[in-house]
N, C-alpha and C. Protein backbone atom coordinates (compact mmCIF):
# COMPACT_ATOMS: atom_id res chain seq x y z
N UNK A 1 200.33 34.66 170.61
CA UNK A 1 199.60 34.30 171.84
C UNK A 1 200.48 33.41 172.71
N UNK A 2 200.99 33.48 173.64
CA UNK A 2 201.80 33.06 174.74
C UNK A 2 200.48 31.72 175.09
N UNK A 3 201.63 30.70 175.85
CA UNK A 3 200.99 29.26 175.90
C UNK A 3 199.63 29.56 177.21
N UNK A 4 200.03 30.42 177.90
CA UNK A 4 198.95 30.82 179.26
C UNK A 4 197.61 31.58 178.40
N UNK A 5 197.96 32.15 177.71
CA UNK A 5 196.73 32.62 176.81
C UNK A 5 195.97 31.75 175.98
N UNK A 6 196.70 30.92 175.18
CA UNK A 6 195.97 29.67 174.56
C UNK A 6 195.43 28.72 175.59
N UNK A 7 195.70 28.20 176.90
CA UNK A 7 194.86 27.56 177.85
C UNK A 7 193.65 28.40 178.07
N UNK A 8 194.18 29.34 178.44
CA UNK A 8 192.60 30.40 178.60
C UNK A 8 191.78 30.53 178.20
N UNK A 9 191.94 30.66 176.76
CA UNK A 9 191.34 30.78 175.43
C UNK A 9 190.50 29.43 175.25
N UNK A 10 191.45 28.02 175.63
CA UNK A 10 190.31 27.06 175.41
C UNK A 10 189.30 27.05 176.14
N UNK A 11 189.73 27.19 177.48
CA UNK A 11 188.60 27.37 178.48
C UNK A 11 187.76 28.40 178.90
N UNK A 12 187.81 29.23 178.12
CA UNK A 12 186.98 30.16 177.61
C UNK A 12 185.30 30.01 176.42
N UNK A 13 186.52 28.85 175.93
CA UNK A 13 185.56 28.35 174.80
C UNK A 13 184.40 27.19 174.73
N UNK A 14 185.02 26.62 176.67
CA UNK A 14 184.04 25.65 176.94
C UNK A 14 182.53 25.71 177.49
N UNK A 15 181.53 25.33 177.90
CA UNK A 15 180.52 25.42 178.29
C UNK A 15 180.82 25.84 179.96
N UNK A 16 180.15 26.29 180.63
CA UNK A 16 180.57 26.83 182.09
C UNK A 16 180.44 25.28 182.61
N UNK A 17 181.10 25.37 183.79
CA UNK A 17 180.87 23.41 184.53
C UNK A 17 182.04 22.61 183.88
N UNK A 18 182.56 22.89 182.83
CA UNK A 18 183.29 22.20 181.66
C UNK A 18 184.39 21.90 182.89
N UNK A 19 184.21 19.88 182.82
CA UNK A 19 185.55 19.54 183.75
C UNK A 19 186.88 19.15 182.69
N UNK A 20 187.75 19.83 183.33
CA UNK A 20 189.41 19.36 182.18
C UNK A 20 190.01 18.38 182.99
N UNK A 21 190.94 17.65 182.15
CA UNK A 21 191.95 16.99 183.02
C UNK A 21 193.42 17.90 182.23
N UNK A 22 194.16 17.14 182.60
CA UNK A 22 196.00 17.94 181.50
C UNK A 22 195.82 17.55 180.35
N UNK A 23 195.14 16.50 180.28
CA UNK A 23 195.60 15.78 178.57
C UNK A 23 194.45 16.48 177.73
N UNK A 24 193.44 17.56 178.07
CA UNK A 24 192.60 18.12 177.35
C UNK A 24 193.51 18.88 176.95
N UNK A 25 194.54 19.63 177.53
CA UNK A 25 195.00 20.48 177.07
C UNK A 25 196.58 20.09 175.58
N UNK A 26 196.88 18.41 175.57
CA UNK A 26 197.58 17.81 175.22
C UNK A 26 198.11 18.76 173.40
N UNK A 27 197.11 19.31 173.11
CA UNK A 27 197.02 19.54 171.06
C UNK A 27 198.30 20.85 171.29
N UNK A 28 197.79 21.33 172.51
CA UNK A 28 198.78 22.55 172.38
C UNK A 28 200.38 22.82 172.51
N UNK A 29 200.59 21.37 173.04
CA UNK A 29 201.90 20.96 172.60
C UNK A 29 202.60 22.25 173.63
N UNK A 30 202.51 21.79 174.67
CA UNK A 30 203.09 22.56 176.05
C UNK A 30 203.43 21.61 177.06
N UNK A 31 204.77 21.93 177.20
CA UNK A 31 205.27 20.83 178.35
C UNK A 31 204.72 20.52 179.45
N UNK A 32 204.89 19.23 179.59
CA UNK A 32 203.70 18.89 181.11
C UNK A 32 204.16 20.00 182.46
N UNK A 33 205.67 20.45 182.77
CA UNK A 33 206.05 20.70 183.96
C UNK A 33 205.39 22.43 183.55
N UNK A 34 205.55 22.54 182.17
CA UNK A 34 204.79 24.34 182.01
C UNK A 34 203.48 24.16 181.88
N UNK A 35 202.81 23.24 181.47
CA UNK A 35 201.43 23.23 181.65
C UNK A 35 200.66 22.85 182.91
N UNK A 36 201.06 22.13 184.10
CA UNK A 36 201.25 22.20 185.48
C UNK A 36 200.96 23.45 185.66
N UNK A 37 202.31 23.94 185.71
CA UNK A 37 202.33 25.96 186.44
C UNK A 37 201.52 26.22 185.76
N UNK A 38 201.39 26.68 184.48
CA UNK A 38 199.84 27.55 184.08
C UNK A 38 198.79 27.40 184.71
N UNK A 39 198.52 25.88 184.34
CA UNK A 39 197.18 25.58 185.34
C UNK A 39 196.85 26.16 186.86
N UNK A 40 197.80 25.76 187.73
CA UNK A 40 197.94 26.42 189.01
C UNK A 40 197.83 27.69 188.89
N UNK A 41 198.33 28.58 188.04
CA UNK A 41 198.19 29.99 187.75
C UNK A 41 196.51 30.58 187.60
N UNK A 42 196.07 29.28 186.52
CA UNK A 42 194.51 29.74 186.27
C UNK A 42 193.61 29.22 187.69
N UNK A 43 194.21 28.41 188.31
CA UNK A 43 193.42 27.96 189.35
C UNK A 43 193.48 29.33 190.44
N UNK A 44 195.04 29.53 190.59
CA UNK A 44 194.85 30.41 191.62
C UNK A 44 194.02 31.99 191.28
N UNK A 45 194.01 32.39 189.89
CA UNK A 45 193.50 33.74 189.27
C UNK A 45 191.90 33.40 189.42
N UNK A 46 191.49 31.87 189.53
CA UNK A 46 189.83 31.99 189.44
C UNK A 46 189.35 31.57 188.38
N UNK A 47 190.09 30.97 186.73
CA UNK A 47 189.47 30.73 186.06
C UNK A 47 189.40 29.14 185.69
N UNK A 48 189.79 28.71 186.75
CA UNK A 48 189.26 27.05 187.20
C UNK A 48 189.41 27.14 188.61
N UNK A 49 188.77 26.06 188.73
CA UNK A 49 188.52 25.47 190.75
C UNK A 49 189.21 23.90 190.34
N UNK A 50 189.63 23.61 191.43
CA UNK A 50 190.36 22.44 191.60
C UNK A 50 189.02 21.65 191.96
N UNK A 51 189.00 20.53 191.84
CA UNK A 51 188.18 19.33 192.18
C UNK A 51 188.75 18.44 192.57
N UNK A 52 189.58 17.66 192.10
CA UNK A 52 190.42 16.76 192.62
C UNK A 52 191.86 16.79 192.31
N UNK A 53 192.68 15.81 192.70
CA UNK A 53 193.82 15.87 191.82
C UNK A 53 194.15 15.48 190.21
N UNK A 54 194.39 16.97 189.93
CA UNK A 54 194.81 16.76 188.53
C UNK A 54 193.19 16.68 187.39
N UNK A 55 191.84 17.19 188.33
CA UNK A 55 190.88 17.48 187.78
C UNK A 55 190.08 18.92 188.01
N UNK A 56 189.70 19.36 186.90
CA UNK A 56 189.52 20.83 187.50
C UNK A 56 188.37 21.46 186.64
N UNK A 57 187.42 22.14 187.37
CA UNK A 57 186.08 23.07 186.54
C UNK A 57 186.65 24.10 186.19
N UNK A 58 185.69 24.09 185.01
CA UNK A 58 185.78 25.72 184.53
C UNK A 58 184.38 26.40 185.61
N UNK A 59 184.87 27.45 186.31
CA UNK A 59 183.26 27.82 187.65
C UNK A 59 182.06 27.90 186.38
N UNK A 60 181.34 27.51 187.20
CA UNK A 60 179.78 27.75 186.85
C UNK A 60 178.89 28.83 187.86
N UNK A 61 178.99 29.63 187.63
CA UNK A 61 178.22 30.41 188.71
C UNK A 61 176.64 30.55 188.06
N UNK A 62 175.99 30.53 189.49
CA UNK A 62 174.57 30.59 188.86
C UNK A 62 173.93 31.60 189.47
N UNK A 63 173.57 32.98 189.57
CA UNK A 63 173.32 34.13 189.36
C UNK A 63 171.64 34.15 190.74
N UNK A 64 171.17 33.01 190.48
CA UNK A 64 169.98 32.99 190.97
C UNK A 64 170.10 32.09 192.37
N UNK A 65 171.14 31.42 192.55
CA UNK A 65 171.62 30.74 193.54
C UNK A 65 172.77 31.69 194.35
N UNK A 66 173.35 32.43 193.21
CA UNK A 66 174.50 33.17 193.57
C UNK A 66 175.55 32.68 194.61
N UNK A 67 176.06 31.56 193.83
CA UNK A 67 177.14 30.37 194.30
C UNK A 67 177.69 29.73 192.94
N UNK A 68 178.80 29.05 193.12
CA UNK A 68 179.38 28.23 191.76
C UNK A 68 178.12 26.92 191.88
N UNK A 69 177.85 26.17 191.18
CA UNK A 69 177.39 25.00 190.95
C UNK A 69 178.46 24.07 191.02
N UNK A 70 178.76 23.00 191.94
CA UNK A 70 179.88 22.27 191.78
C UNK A 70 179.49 21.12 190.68
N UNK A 71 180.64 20.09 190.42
CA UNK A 71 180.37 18.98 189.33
C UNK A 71 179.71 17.84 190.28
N UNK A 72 178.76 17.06 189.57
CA UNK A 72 178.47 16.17 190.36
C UNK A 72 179.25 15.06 190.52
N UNK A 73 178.94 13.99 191.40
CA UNK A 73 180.01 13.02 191.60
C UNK A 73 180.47 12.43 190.30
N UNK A 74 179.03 11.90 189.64
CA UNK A 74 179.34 11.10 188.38
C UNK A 74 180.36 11.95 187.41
N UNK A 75 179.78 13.19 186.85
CA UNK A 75 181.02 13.97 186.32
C UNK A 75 182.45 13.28 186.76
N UNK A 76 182.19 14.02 188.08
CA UNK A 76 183.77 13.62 188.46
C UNK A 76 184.62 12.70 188.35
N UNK A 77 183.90 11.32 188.54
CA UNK A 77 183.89 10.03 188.67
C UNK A 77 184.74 9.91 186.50
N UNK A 78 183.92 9.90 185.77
CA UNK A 78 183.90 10.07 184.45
C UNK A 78 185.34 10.41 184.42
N UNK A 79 185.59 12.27 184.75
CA UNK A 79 186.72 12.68 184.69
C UNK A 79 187.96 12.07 185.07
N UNK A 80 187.87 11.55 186.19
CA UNK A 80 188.86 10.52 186.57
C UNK A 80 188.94 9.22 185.82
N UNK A 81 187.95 8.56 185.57
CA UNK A 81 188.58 7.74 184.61
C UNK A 81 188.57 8.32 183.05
N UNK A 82 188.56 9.15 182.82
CA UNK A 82 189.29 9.27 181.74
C UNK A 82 190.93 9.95 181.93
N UNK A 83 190.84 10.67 182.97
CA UNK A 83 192.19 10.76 183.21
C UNK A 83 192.99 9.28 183.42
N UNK A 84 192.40 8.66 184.07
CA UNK A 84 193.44 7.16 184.13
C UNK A 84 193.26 5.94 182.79
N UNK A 85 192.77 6.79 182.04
CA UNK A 85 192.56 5.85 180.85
C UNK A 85 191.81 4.42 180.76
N UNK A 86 191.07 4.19 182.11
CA UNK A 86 190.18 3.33 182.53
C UNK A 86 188.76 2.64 181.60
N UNK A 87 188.54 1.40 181.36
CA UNK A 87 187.44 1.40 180.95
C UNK A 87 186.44 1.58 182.28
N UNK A 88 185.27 1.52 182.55
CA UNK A 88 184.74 1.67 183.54
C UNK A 88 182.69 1.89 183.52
N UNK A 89 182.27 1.24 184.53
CA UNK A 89 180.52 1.61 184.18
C UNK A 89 180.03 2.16 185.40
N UNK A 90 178.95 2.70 185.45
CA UNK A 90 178.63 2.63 187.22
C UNK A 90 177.75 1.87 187.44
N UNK A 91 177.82 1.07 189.05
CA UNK A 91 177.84 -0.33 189.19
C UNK A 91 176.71 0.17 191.01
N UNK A 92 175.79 -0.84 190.63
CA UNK A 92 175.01 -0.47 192.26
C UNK A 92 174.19 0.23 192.39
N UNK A 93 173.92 0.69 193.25
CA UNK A 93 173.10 1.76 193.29
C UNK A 93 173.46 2.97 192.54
N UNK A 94 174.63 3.27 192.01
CA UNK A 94 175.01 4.69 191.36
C UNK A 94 174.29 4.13 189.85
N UNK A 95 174.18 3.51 189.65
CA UNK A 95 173.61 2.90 188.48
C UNK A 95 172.41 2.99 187.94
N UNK A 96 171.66 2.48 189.44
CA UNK A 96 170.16 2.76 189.83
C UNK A 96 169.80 4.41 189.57
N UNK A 97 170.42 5.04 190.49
CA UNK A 97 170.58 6.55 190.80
C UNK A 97 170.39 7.36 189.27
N UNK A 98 171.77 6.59 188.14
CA UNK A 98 171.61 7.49 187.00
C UNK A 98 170.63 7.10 185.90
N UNK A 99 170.00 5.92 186.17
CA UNK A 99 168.93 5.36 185.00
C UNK A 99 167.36 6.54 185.77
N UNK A 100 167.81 7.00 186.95
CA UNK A 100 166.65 7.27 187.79
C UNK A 100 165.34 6.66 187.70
N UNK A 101 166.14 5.37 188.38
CA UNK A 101 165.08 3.93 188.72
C UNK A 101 164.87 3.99 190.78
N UNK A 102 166.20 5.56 191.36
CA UNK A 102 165.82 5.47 192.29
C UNK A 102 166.27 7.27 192.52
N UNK A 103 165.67 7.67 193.56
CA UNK A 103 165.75 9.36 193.79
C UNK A 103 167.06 9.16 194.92
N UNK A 104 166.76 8.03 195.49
CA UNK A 104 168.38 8.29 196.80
C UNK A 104 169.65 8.30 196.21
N UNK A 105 170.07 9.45 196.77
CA UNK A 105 171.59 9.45 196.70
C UNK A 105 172.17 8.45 197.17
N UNK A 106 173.48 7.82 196.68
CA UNK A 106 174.11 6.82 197.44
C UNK A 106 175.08 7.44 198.16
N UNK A 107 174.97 6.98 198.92
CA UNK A 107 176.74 7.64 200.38
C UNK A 107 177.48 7.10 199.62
N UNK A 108 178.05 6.61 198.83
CA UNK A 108 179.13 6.49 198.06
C UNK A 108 179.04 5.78 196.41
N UNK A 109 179.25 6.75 195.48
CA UNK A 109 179.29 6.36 193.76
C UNK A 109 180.51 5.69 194.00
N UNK A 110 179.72 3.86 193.22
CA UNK A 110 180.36 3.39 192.74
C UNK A 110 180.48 2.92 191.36
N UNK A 111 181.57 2.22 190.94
CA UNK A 111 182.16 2.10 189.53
C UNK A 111 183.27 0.95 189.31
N UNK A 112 182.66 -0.35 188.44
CA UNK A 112 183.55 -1.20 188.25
C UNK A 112 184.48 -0.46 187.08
N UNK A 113 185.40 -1.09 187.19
CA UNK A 113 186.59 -0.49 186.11
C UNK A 113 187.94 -1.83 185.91
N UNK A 114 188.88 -1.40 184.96
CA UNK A 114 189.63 -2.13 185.05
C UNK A 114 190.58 -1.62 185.50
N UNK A 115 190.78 -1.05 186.32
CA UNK A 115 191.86 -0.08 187.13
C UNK A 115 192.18 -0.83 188.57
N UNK A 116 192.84 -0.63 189.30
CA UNK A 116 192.67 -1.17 190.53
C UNK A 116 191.81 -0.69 191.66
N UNK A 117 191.35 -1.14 192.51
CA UNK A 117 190.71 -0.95 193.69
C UNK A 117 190.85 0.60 194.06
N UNK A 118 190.03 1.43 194.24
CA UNK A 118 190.39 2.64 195.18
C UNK A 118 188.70 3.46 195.16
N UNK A 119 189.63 4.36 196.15
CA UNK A 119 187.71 5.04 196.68
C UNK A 119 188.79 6.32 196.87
N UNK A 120 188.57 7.48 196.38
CA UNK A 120 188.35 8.84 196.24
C UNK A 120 187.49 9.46 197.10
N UNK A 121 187.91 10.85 197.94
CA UNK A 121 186.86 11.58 199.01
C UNK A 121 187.24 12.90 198.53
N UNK A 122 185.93 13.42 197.85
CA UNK A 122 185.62 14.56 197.26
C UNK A 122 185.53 15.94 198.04
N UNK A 123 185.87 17.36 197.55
CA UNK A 123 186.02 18.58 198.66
C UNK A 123 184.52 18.63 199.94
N UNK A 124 184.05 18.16 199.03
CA UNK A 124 182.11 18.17 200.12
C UNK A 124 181.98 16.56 200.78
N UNK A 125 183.18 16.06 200.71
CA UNK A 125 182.94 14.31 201.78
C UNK A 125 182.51 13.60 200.83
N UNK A 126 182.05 13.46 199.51
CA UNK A 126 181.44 12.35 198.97
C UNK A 126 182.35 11.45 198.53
N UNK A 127 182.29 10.06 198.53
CA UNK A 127 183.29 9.06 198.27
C UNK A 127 182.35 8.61 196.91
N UNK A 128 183.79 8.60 196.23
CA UNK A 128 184.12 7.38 195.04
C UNK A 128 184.44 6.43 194.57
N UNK A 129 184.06 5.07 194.79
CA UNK A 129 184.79 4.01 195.20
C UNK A 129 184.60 3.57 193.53
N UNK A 130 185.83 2.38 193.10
CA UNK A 130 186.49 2.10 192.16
C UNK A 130 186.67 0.75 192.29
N UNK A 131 185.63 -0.65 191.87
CA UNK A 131 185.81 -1.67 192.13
C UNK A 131 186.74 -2.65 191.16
N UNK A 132 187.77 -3.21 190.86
CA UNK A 132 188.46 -4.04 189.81
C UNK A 132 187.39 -4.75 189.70
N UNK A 133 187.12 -4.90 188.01
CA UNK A 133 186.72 -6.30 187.64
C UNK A 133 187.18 -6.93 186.23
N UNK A 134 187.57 -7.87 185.74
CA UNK A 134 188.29 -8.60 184.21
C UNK A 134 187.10 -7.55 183.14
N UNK A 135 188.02 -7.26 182.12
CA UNK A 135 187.29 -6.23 181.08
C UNK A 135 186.58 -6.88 180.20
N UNK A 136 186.29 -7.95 180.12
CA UNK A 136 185.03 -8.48 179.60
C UNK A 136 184.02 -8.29 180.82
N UNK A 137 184.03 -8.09 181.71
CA UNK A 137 182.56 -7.98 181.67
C UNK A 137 181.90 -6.51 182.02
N UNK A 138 182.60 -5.70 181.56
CA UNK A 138 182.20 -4.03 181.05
C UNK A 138 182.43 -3.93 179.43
N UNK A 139 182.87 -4.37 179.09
CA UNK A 139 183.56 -4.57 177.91
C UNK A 139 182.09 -4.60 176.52
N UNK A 140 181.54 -3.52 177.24
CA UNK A 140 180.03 -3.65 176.17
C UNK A 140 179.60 -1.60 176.27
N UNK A 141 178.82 -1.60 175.18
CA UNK A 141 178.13 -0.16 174.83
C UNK A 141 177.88 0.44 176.41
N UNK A 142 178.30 1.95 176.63
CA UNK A 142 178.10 1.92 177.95
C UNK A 142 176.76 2.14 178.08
N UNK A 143 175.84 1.91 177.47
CA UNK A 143 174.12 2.23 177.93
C UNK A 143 174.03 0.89 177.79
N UNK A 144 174.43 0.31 177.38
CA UNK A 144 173.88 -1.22 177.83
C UNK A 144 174.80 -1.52 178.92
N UNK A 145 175.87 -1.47 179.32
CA UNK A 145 176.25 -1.92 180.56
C UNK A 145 175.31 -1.36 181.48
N UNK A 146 175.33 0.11 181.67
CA UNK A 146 174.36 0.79 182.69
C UNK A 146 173.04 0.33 182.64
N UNK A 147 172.32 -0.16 181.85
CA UNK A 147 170.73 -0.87 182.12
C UNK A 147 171.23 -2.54 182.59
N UNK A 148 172.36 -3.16 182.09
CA UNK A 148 172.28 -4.28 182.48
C UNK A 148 172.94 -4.62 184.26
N UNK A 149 173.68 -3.44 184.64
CA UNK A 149 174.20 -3.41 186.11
C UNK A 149 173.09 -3.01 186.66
N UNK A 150 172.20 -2.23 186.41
CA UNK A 150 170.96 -1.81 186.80
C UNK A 150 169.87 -3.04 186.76
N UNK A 151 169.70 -3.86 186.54
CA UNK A 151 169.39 -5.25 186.52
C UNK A 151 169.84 -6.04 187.54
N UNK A 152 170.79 -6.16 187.35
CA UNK A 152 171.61 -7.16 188.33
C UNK A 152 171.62 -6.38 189.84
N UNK A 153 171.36 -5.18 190.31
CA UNK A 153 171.02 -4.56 191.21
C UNK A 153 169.55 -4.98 191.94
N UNK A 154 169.41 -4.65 191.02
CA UNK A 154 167.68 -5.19 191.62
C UNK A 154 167.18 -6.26 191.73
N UNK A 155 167.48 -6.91 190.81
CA UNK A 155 167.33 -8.32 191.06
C UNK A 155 166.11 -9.14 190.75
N UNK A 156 166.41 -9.93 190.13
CA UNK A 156 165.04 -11.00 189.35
C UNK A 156 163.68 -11.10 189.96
N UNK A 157 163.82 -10.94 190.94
CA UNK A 157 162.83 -11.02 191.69
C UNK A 157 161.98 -9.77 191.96
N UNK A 158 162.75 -8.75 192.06
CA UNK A 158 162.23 -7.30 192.63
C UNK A 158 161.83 -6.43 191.76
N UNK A 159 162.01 -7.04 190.26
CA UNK A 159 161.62 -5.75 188.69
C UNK A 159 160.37 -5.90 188.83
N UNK A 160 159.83 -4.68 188.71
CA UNK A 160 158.37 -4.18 188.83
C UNK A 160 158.11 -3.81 187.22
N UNK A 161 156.81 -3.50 187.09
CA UNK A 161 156.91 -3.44 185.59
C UNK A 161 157.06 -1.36 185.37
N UNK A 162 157.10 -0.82 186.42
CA UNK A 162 157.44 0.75 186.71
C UNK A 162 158.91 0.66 186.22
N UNK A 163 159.93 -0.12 186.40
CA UNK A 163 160.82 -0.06 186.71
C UNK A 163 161.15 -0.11 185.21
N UNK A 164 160.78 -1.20 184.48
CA UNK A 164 161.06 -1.26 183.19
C UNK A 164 160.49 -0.16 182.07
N UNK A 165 159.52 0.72 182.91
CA UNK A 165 158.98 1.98 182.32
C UNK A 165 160.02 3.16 182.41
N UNK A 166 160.73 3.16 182.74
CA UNK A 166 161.31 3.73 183.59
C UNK A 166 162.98 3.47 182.34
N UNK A 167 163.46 2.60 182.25
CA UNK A 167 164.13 2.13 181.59
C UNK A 167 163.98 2.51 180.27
N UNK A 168 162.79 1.56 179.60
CA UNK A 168 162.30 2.29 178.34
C UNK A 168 162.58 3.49 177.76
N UNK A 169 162.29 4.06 177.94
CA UNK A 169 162.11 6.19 178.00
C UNK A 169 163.30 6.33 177.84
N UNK A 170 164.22 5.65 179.05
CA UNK A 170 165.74 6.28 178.95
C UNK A 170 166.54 5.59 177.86
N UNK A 171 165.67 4.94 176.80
CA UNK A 171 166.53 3.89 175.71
C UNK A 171 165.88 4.64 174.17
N UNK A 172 166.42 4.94 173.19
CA UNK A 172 166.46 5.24 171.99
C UNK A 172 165.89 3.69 171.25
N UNK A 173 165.60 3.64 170.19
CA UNK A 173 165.35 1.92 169.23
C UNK A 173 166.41 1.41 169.41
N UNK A 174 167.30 2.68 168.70
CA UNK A 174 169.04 2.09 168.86
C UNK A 174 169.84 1.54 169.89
N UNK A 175 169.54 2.30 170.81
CA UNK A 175 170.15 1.82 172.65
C UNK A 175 169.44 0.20 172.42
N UNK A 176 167.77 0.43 172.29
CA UNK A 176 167.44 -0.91 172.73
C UNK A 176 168.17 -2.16 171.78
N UNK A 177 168.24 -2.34 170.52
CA UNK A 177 168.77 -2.98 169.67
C UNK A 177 170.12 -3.28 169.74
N UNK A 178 170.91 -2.79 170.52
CA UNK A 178 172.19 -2.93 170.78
C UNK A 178 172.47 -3.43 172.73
N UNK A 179 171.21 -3.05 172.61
CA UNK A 179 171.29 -3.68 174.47
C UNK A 179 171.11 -5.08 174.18
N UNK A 180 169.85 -5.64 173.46
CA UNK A 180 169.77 -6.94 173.07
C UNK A 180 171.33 -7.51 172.60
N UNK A 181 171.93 -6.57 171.94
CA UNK A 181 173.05 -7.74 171.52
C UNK A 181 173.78 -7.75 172.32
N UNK A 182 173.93 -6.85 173.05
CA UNK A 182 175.07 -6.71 174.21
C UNK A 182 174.69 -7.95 175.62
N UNK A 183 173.69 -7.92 175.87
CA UNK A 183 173.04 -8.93 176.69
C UNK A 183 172.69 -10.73 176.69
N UNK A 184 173.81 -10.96 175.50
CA UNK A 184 173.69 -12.13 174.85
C UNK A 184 174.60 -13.67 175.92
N UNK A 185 175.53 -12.59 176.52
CA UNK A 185 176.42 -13.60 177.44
C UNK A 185 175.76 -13.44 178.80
N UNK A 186 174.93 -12.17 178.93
CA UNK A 186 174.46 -12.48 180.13
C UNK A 186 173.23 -13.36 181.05
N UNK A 187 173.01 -13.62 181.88
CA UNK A 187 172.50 -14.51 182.77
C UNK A 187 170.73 -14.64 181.66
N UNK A 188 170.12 -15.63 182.19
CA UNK A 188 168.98 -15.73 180.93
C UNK A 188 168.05 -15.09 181.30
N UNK A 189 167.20 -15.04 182.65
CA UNK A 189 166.67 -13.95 183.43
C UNK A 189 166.70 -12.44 182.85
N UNK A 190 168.01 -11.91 182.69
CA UNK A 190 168.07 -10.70 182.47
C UNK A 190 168.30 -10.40 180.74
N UNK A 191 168.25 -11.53 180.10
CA UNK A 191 167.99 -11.68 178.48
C UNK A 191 166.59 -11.09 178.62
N UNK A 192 166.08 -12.36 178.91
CA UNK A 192 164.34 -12.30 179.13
C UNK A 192 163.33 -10.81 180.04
N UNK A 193 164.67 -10.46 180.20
CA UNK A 193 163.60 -9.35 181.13
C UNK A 193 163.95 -8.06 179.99
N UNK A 194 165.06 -7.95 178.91
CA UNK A 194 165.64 -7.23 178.36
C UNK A 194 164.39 -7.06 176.92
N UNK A 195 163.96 -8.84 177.41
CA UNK A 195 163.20 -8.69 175.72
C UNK A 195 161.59 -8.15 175.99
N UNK A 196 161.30 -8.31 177.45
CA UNK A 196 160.11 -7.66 177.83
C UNK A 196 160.14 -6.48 177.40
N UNK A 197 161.02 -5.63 177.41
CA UNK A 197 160.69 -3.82 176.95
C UNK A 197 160.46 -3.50 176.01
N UNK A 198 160.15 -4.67 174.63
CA UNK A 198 159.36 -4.69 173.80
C UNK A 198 157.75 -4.47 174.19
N UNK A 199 157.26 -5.30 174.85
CA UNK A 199 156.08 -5.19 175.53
C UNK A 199 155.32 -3.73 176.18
N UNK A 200 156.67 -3.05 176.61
CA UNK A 200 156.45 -1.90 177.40
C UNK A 200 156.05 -1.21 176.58
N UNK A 201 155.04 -0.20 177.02
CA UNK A 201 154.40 0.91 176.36
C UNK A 201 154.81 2.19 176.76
């Protein structure tokens, strides 16, 4: 099997939507400057779409829409930091957005990381912005970072008890039991609001 056939073959084997970066392809032990050209090869034949730089779908076509399904931002967002080897959470309203504590899209997913500063503009206009912050303070389970940035979003004042319903549901015993420990350095407010979802029904 020639090295263009074994790429194929993996991505053949993935789920449709399936985003790669190069280093998925890393086991097969193919030089970066020949695994480059292949790729471009499968991009240009149709059996990936480019997304960004150096990130790429396997198409998803959906039969009943009869169009590809593109990746959503967060995907994307993900993909890129794992291509940059980033720790990283989503921070803000993208936060809000994925606990779906809110239905609005944000004009721009954001994401603290320990990477430097940058914002990304996706083939359909959507921006990705990439905030630096010291890796202790992501530096926790990422479902507890994401409920506890989701906190600090809203703010002490504004948690409704919907909101923490809302939360709940999206937490396992386990999530919750490890959010508690994870939430131990943070502000006391959001301890205390962490230990309410015991309460929640």
């Amino acid at each position: 099997m020639t090295d263009f056939e074994r790429i194929k073959a993996k991505i053949k084997r993935a789920p449709k939507g399936t985003l790669f970066i190069l280093a998925d392809f890393a086991q097969l032990n193919i030089t970066y400057n020949t695994l480059k050209e292949l790729v471009r090869r499968l991009v240009k034949a149709g059996d990936l779409n480019l997304v960004f730089r150096g990130i790429y779908q396997k198409p998803n076509f959906n039969s009943f829409l009869k169009r590809d399904i593109p990746a959503t931002p967060n995907e994307v967002a993900q993909a890129y930091i794992r291509k940059n080897k980033w720790l990283s959470i989503p921070a803000g309203d993208t936060a809000l957005n994925l606990l779906g504590l809110t239905t609005q899209v944000p004009n721009s997913y954001t994401y603290k990381s320990i990477g430097p500063n940058r914002e990304i503009t996706l083939n359909n206009g959507q921006k990705i912005e990439f905030k630096k912050v010291l890796p202790r303070e992501i530096a926790v389970c990422p479902t507890s970072a994401l409920v506890i940035e989701a906190l600090k979003t809203i703010g002490e004042q504004n948690i409704e008890e919907n909101d923490l319903k809302i939360i709940k549901n999206k937490l396992t015993d386990s999530d919750l039991k490890q959010l508690k420990k994870d939430s131990v350095s943070s502000r006391i407010w959001i301890q205390n609001t962490i230990n309410r979802l015991d309460e929640v029904s």
